[in-house]
N, C-alpha and C. Protein backbone atom coordinates (compact mmCIF):
# COMPACT_ATOMS: atom_id res chain seq x y z
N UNK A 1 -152.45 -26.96 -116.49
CA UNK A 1 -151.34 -27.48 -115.73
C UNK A 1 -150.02 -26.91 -116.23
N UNK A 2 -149.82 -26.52 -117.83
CA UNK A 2 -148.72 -26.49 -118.02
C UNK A 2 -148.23 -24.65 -117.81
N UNK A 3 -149.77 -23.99 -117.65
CA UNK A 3 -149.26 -22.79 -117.08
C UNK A 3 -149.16 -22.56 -115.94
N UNK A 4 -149.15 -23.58 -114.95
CA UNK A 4 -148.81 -23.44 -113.49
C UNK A 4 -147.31 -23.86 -113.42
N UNK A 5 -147.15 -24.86 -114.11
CA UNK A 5 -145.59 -25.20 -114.03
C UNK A 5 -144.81 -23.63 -114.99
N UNK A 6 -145.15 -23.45 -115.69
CA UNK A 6 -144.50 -22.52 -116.38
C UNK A 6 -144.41 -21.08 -115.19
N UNK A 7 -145.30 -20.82 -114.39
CA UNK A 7 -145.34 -19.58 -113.85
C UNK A 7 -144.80 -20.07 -112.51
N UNK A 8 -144.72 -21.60 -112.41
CA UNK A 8 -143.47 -22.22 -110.55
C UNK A 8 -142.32 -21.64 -111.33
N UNK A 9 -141.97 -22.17 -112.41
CA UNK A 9 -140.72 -21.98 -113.55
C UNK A 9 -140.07 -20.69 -113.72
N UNK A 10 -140.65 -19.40 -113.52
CA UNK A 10 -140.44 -18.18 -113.60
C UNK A 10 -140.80 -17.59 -112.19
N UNK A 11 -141.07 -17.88 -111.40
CA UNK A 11 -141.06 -17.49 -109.98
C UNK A 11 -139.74 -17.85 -109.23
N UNK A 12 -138.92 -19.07 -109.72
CA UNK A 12 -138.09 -19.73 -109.04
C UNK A 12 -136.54 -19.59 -109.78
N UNK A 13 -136.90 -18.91 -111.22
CA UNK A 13 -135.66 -18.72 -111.87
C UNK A 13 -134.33 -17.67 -111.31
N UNK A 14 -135.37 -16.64 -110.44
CA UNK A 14 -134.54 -15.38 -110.29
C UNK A 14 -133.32 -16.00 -108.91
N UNK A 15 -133.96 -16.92 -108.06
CA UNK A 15 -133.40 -17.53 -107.21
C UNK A 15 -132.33 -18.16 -107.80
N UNK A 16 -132.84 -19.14 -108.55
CA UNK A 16 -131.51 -20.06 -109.32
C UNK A 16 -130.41 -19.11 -109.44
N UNK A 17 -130.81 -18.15 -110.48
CA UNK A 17 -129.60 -16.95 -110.97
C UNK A 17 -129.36 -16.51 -110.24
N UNK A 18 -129.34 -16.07 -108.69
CA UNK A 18 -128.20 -15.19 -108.19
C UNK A 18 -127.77 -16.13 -106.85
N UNK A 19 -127.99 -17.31 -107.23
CA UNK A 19 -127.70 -17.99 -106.03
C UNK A 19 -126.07 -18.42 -105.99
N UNK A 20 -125.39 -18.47 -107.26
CA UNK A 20 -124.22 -18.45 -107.72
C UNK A 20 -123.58 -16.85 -108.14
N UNK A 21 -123.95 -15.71 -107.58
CA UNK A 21 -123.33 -14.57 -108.20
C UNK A 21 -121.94 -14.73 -107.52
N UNK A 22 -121.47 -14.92 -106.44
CA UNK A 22 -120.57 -14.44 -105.53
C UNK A 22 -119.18 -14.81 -106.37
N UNK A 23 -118.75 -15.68 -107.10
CA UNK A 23 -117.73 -15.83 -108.48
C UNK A 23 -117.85 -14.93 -109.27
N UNK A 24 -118.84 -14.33 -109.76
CA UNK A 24 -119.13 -13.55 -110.68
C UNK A 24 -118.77 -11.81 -110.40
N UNK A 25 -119.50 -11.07 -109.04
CA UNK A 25 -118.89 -9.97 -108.40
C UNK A 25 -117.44 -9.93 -107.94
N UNK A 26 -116.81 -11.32 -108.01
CA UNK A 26 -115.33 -10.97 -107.64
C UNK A 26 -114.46 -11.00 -108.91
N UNK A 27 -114.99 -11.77 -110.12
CA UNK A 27 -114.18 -11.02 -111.39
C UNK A 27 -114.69 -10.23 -111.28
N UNK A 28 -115.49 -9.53 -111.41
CA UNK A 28 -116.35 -8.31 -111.72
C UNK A 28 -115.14 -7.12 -110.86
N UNK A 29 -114.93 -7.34 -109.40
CA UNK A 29 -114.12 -6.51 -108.63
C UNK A 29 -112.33 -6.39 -108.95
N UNK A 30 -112.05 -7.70 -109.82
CA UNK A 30 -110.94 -7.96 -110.30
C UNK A 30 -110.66 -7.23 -111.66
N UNK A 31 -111.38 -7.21 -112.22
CA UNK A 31 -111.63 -6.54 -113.49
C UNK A 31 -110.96 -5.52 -113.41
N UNK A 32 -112.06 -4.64 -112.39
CA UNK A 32 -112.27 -2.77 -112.38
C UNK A 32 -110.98 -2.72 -111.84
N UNK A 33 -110.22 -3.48 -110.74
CA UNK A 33 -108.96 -3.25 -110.09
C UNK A 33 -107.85 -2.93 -111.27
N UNK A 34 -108.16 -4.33 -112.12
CA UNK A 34 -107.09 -4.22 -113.12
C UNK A 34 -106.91 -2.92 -114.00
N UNK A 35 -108.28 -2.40 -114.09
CA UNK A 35 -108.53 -0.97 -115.05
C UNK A 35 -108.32 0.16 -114.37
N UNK A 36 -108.44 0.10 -113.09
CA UNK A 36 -108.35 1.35 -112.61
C UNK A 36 -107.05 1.88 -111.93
N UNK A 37 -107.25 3.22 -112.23
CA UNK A 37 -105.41 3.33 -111.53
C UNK A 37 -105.40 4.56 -110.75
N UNK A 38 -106.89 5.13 -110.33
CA UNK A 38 -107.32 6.27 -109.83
C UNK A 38 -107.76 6.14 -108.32
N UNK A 39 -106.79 4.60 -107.62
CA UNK A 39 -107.81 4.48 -106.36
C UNK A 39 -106.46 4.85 -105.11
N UNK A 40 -106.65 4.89 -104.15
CA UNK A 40 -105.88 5.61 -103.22
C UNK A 40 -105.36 4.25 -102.64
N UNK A 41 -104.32 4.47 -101.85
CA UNK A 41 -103.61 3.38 -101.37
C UNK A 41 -104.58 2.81 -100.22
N UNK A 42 -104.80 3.16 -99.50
CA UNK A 42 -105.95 3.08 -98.12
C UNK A 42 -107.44 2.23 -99.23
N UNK A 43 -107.74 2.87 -100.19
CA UNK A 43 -109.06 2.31 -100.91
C UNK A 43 -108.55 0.59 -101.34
N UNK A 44 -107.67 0.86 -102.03
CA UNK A 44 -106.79 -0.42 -102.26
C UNK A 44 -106.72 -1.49 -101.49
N UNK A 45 -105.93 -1.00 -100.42
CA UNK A 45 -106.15 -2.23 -99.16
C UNK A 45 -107.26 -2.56 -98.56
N UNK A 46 -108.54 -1.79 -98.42
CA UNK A 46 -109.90 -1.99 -98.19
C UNK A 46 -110.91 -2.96 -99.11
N UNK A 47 -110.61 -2.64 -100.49
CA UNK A 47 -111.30 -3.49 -101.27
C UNK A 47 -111.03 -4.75 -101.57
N UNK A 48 -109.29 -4.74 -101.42
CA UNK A 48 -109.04 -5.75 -101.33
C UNK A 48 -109.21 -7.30 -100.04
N UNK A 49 -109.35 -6.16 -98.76
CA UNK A 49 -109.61 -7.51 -97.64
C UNK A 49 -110.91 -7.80 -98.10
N UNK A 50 -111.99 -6.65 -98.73
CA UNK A 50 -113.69 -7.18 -98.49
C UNK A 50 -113.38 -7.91 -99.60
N UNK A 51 -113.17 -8.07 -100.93
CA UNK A 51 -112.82 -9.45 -101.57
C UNK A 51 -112.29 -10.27 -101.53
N UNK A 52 -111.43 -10.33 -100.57
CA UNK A 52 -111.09 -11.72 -100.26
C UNK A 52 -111.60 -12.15 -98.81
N UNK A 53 -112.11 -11.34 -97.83
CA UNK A 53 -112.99 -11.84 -96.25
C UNK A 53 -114.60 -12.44 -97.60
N UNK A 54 -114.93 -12.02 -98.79
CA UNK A 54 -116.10 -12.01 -99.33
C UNK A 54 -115.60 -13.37 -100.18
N UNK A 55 -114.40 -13.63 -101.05
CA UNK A 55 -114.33 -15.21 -101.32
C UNK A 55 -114.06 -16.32 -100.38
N UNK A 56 -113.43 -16.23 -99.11
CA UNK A 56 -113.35 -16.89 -98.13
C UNK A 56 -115.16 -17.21 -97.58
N UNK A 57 -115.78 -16.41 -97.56
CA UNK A 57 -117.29 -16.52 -97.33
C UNK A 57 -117.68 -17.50 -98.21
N UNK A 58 -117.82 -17.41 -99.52
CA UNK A 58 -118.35 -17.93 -100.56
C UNK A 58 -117.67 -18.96 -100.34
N UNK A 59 -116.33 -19.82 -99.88
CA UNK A 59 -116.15 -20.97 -100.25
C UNK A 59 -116.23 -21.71 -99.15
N UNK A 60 -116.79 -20.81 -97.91
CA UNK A 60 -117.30 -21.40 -96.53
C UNK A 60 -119.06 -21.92 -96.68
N UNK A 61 -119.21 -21.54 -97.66
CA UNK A 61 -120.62 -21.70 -98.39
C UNK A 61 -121.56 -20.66 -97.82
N UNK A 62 -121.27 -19.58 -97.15
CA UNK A 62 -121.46 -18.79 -96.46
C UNK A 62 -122.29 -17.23 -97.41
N UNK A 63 -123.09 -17.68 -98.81
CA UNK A 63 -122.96 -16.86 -99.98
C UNK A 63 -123.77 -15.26 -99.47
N UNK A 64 -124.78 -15.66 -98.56
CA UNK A 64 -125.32 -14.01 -98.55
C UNK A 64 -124.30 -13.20 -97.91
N UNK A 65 -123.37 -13.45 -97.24
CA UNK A 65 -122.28 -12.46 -96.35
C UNK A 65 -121.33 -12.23 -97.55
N UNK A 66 -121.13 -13.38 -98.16
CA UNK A 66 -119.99 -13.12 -99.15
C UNK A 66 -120.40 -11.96 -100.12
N UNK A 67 -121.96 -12.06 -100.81
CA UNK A 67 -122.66 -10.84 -101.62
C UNK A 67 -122.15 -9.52 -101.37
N UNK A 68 -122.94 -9.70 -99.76
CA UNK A 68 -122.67 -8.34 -98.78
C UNK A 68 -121.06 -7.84 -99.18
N UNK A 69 -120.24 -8.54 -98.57
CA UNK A 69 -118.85 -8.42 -98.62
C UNK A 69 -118.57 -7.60 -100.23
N UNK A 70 -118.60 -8.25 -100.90
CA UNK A 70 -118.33 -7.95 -102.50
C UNK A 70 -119.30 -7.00 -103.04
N UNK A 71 -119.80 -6.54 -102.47
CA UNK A 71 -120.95 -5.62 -102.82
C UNK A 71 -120.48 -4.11 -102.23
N UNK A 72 -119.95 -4.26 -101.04
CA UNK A 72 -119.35 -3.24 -100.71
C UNK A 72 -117.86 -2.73 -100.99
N UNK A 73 -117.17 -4.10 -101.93
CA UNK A 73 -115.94 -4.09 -102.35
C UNK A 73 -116.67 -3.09 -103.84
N UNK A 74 -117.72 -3.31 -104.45
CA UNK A 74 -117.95 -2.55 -105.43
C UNK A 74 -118.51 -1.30 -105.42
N UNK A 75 -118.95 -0.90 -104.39
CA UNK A 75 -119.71 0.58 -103.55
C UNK A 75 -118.28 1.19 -103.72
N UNK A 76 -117.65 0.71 -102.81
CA UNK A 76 -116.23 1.63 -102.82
C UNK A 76 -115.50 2.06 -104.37
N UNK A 77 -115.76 1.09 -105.34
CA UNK A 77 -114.90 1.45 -106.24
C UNK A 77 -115.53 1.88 -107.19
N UNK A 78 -117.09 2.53 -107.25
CA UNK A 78 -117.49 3.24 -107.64
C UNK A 78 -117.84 4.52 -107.20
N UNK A 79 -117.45 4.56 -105.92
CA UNK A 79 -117.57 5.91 -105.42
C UNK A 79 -115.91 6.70 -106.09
């Protein structure tokens, strides 16, 4: 029994953990902004609406669009 609960326990963890990322990718996007000084004015204003159209998501409870959103705020600023 206690290795069935242990292996529900680790099947269901990965869910827990990224079910809250969407706080986490927008310091994450706040960060690199603050460090970087190599981004173009046009990149700038782009990353900046998808992080904030992507925290407006997240506090609409709206979290897989918000991911999306902030995910592509970080595509860009690693390209």
């Amino acid at each position: 029994m206690s290795k069935f609960l242990l292996m529900i326990f680790i099947l269901f963890m990965p869910l827990k953990a990224f079910a809250n990322s969407c706080p986490i990718l927008i310091k994450e996007i706040d960060k690199i902004l603050e460090e970087t000084k190599q981004i173009s004015k046009e990149q700038l204003i782009e990353i900046k609406q998808l992080r904030d159209q992507g925290e407006k998501a997240h506090k609409e409870g709206d979290h897989k669009e918000s991911e999306e959103l902030l995910k592509q705020a970080l595509d860009l600023l690693d390209s």
